[in-house]
PDB file of N, CA and C in Angstrom:
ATOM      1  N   UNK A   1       3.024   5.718 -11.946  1.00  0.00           N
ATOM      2  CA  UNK A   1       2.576   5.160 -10.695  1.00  0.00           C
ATOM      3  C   UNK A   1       3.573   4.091 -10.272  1.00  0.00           C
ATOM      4  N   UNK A   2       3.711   4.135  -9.054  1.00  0.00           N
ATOM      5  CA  UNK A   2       4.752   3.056  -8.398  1.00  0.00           C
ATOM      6  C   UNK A   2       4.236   2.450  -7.298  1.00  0.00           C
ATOM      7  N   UNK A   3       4.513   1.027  -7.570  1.00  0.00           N
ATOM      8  CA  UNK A   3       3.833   0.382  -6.326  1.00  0.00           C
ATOM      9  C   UNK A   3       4.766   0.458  -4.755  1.00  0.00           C
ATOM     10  N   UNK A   4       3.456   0.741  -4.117  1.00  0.00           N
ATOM     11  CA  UNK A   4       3.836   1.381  -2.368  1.00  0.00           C
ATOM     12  C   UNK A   4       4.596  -0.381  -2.031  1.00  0.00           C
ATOM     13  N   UNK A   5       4.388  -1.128  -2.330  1.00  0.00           N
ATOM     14  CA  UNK A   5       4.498  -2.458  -1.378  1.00  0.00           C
ATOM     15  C   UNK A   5       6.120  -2.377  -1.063  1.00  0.00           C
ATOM     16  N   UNK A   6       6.304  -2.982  -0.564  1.00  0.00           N
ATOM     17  CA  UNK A   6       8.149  -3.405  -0.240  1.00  0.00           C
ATOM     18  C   UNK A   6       8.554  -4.567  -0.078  1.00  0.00           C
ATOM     19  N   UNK A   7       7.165  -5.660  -0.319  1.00  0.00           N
ATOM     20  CA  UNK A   7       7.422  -7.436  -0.858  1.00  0.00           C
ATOM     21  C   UNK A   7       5.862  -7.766  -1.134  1.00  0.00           C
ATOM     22  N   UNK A   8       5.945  -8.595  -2.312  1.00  0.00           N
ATOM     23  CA  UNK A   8       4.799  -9.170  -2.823  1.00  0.00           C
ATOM     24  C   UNK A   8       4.525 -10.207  -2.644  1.00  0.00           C
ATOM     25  N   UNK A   9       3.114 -10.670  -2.270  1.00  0.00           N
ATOM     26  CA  UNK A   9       2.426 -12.375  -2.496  1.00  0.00           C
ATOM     27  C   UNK A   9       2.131 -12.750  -3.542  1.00  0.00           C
ATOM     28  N   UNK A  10       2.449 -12.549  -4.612  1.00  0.00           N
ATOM     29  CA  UNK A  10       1.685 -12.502  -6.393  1.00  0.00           C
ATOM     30  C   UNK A  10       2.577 -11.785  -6.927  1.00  0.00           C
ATOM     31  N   UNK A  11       1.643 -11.278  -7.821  1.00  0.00           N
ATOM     32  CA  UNK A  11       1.736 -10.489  -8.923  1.00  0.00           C
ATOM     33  C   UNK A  11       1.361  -9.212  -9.349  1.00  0.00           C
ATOM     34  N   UNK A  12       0.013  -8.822  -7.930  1.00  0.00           N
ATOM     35  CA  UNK A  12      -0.682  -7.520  -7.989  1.00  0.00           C
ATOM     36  C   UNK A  12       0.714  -6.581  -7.007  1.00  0.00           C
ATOM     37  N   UNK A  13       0.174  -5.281  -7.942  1.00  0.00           N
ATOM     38  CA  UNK A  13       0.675  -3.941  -7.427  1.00  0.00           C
ATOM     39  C   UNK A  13      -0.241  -2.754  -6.818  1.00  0.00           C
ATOM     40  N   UNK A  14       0.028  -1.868  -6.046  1.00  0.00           N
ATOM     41  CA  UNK A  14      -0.783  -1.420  -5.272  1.00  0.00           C
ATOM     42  C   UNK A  14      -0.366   0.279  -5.449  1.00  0.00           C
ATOM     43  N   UNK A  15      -0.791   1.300  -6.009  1.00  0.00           N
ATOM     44  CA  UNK A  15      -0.597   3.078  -5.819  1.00  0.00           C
ATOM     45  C   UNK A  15      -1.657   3.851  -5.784  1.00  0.00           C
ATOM     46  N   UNK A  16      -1.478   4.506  -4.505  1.00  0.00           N
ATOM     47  CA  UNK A  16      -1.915   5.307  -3.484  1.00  0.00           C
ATOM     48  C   UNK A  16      -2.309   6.347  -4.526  1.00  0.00           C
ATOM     49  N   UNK A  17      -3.936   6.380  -4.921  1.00  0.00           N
ATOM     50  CA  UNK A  17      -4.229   7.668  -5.597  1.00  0.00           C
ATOM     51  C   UNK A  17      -4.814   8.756  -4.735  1.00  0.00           C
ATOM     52  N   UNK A  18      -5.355   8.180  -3.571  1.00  0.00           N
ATOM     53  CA  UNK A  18      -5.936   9.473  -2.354  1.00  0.00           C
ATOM     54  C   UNK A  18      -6.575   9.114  -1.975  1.00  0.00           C
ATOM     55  N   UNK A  19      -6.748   9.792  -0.734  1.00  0.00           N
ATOM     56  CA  UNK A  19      -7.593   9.801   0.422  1.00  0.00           C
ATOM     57  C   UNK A  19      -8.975   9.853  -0.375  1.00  0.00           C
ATOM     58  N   UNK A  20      -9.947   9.265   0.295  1.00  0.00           N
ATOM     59  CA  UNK A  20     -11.799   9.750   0.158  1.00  0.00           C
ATOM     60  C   UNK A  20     -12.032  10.469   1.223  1.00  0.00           C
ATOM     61  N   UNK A  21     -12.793  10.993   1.241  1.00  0.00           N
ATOM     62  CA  UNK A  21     -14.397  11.619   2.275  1.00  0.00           C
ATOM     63  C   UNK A  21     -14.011  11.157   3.764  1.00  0.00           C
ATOM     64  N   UNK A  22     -14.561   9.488   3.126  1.00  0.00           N
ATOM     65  CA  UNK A  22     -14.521   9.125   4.304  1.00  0.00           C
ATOM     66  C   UNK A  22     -13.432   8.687   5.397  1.00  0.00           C
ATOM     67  N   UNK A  23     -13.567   9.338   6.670  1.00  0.00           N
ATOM     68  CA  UNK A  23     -12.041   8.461   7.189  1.00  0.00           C
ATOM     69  C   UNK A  23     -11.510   7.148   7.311  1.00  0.00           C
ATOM     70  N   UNK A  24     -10.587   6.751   6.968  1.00  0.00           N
ATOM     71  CA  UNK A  24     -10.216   5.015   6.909  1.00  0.00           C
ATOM     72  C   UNK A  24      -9.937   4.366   6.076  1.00  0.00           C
ATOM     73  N   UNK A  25     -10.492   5.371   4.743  1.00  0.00           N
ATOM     74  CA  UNK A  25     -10.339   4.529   3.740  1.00  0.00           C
ATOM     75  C   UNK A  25      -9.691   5.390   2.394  1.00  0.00           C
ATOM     76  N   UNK A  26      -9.375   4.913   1.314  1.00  0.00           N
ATOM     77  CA  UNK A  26      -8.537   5.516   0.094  1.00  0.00           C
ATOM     78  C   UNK A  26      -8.569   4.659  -1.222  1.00  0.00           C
ATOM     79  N   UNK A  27      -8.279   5.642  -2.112  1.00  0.00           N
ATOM     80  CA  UNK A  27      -8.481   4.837  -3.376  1.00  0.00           C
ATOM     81  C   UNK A  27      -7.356   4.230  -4.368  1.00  0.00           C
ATOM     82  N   UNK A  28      -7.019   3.270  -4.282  1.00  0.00           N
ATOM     83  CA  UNK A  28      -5.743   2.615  -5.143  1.00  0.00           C
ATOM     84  C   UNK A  28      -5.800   2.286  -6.325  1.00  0.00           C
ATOM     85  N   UNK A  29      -4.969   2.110  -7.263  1.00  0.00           N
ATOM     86  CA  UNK A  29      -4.755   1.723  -8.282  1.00  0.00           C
ATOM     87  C   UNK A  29      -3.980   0.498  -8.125  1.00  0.00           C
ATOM     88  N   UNK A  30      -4.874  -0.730  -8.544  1.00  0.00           N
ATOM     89  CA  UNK A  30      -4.256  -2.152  -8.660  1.00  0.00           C
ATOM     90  C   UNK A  30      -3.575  -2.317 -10.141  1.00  0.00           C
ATOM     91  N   UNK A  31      -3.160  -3.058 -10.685  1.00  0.00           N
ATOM     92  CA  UNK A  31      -2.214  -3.915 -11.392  1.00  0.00           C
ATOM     93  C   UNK A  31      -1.829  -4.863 -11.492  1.00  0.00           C
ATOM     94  N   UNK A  32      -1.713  -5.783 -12.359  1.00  0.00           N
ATOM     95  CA  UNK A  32      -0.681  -6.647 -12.951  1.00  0.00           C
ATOM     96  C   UNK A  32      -0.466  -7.424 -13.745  1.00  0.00           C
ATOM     97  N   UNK A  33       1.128  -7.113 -14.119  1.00  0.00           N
ATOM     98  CA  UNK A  33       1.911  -6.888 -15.331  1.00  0.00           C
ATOM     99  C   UNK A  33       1.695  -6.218 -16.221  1.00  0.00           C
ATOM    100  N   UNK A  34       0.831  -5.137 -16.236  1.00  0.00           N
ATOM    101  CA  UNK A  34       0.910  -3.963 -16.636  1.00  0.00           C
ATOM    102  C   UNK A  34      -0.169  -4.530 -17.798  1.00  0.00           C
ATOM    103  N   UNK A  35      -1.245  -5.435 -17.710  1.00  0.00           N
ATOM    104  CA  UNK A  35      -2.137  -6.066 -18.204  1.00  0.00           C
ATOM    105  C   UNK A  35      -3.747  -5.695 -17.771  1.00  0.00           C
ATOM    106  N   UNK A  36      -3.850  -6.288 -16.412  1.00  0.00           N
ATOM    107  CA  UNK A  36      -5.035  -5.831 -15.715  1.00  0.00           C
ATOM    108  C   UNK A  36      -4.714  -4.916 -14.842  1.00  0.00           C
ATOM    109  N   UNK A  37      -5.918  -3.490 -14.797  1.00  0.00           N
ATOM    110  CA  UNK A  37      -5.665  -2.499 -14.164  1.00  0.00           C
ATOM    111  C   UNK A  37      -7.045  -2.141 -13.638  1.00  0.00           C
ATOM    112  N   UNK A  38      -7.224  -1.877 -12.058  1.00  0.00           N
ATOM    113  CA  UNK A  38      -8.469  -1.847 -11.580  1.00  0.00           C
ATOM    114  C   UNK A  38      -8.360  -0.231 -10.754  1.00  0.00           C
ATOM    115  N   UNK A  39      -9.253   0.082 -10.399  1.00  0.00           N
ATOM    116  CA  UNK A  39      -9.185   1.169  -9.158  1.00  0.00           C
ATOM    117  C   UNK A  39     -10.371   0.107  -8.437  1.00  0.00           C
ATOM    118  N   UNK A  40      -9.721   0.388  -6.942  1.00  0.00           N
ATOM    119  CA  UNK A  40      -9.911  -0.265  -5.877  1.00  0.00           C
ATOM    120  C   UNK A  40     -10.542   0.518  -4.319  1.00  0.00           C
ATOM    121  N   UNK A  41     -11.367   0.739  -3.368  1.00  0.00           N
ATOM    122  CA  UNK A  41     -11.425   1.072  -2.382  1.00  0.00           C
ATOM    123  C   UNK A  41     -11.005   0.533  -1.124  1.00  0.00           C
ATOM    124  N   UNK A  42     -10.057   1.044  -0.657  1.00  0.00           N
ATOM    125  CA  UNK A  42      -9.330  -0.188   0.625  1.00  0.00           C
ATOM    126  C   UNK A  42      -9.309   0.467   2.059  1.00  0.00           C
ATOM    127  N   UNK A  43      -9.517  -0.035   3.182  1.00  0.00           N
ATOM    128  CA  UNK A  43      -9.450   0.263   4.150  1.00  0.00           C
ATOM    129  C   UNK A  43      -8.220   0.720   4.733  1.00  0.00           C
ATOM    130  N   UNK A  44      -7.608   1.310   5.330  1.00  0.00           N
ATOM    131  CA  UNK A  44      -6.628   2.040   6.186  1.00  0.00           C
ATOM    132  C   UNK A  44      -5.792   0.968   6.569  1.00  0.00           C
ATOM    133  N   UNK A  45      -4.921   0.402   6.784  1.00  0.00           N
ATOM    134  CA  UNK A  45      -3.874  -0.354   7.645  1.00  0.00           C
ATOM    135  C   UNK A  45      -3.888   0.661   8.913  1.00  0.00           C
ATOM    136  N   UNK A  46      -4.258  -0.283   9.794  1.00  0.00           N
ATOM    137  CA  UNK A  46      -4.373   0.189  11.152  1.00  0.00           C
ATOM    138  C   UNK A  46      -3.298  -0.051  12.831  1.00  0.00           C
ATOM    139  N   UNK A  47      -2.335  -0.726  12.217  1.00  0.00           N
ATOM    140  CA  UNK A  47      -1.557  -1.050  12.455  1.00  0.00           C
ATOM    141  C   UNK A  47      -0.660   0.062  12.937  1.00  0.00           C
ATOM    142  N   UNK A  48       0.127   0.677  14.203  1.00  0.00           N
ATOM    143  CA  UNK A  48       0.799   1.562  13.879  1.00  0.00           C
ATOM    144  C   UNK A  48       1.817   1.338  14.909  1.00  0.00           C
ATOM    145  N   UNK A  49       3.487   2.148  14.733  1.00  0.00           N
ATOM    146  CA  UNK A  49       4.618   1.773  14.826  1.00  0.00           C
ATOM    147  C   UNK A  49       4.631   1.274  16.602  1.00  0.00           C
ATOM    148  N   UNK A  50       5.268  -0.117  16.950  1.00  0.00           N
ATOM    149  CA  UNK A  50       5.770   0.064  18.949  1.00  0.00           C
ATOM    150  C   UNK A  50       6.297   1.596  19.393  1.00  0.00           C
ATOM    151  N   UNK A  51       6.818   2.350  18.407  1.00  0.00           N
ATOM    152  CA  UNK A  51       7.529   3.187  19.037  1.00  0.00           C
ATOM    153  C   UNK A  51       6.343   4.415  19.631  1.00  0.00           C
ATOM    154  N   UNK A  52       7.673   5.438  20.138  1.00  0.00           N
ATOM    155  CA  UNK A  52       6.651   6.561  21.371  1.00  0.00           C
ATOM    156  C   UNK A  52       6.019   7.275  20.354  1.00  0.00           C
ATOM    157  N   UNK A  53       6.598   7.430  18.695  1.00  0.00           N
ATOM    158  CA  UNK A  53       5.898   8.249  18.088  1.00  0.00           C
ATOM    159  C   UNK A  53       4.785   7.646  17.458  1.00  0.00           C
ATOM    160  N   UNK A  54       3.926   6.570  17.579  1.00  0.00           N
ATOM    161  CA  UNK A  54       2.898   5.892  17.060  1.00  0.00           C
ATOM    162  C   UNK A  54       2.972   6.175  15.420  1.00  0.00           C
ATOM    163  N   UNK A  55       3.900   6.316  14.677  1.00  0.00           N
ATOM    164  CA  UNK A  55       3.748   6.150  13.393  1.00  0.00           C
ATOM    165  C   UNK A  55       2.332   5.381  12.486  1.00  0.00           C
ATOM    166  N   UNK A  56       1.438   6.334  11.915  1.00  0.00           N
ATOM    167  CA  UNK A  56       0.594   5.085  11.283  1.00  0.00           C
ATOM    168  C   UNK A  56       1.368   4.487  10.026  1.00  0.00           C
ATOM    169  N   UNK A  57       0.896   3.332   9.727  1.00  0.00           N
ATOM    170  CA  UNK A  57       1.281   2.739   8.605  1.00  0.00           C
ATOM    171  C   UNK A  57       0.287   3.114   7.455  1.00  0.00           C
ATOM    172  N   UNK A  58       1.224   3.863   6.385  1.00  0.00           N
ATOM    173  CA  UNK A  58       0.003   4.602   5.013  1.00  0.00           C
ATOM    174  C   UNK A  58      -0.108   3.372   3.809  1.00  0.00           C
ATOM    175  N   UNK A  59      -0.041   2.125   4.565  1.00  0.00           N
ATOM    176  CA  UNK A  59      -0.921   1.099   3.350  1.00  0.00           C
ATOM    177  C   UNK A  59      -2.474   0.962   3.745  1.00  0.00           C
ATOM    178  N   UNK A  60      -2.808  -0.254   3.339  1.00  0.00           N
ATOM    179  CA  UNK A  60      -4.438  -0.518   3.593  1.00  0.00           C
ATOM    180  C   UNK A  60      -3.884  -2.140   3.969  1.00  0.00           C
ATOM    181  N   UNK A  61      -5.281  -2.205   4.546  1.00  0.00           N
ATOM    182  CA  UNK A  61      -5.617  -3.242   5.529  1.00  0.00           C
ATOM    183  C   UNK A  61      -5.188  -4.615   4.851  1.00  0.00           C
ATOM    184  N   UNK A  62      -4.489  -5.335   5.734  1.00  0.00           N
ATOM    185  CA  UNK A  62      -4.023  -6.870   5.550  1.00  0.00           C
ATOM    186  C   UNK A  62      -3.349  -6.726   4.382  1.00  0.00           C
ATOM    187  N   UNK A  63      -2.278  -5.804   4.047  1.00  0.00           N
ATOM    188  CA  UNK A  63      -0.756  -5.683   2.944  1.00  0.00           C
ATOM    189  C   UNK A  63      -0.332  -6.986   3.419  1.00  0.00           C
ATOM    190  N   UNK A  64       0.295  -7.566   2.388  1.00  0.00           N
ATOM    191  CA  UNK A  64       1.706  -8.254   2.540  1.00  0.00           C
ATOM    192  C   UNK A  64       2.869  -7.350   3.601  1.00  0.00           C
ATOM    193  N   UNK A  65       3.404  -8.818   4.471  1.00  0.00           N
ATOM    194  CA  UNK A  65       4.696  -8.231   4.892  1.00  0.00           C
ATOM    195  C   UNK A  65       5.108  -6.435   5.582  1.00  0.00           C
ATOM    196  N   UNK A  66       5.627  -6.203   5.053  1.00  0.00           N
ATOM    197  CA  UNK A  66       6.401  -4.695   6.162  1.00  0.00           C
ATOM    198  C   UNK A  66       5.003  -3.527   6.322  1.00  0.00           C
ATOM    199  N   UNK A  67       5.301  -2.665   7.310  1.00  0.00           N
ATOM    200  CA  UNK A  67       4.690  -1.513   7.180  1.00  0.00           C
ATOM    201  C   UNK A  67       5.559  -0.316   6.456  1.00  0.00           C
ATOM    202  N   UNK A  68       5.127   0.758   7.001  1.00  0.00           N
ATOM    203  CA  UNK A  68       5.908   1.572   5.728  1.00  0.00           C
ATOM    204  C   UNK A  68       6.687   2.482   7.195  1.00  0.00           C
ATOM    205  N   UNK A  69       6.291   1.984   8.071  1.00  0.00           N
ATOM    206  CA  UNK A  69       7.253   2.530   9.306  1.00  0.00           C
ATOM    207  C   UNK A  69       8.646   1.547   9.188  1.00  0.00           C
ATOM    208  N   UNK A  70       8.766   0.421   8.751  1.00  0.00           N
ATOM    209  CA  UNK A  70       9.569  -0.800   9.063  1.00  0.00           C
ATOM    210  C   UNK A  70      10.642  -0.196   7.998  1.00  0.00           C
ATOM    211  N   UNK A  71      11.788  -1.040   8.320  1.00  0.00           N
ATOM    212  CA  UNK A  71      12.698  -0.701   7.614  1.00  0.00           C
ATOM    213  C   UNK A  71      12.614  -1.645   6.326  1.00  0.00           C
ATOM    214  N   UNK A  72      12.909  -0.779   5.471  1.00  0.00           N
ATOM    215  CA  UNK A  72      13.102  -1.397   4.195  1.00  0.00           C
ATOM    216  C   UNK A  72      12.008  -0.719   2.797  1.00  0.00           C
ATOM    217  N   UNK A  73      12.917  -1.057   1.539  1.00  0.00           N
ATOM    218  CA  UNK A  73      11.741  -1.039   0.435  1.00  0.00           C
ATOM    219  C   UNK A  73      12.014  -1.481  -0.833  1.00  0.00           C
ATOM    220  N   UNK A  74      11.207  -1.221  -1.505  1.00  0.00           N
ATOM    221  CA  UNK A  74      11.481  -2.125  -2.524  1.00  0.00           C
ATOM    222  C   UNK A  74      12.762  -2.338  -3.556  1.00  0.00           C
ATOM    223  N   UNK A  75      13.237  -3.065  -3.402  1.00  0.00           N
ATOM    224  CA  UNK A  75      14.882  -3.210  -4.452  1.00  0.00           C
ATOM    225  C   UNK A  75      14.770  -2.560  -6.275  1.00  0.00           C
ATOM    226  N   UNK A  76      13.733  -2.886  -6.296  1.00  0.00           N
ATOM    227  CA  UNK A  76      13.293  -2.662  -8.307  1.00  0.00           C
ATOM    228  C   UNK A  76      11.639  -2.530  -8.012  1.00  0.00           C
ATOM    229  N   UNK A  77      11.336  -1.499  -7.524  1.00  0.00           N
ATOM    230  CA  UNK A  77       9.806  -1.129  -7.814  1.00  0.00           C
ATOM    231  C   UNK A  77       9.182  -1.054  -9.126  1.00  0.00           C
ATOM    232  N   UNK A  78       8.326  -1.812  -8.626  1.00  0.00           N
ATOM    233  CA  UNK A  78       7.093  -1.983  -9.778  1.00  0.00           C
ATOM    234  C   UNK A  78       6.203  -0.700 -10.660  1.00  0.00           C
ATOM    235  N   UNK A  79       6.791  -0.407 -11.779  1.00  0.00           N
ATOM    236  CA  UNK A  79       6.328   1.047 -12.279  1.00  0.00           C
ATOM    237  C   UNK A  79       5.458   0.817 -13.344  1.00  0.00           C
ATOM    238  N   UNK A  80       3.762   1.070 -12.777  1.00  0.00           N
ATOM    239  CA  UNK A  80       2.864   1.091 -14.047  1.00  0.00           C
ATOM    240  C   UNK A  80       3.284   2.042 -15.026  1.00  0.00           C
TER     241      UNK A  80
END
């Protein structure tokens, strides 16, 4: 598992295990330091790109920093 983020506030890590049922929301696998490990239910990041192609952003709600439309990613990703 590798964390989706592309800059951190802490220490937690964040991977995208799938979609649920319901629309909006998905199930993650938290982390950190490869110590505490949770599964998590998170809402959709709803946020999606200025541009004409409305890109959604595939994190969840109130990430740190970039979307996953934005340029950039992580230098040394975080690998549970």
């Amino acid at each position: 598992m590798q964390c989706q983020l592309s800059t951190h506030s802490g220490d937690e890590h964040y991977g995208l295990l799938g979609d649920l049922v319901e629309y909006g929301i998905a199930l993650w696998l938290r982390w950190r330091e490869r110590i505490e490990v949770s599964l998590v239910v998170l809402p959709d990041c709803p946020v999606v790109a200025p541009r004409s192609d409305g890109e959604a952003c595939c994190l969840f709600a109130d990430h740190t920093e970039q979307h996953t439309w934005e340029d950039g990613s992580p230098s040394r990703p975080q690998v549970l």
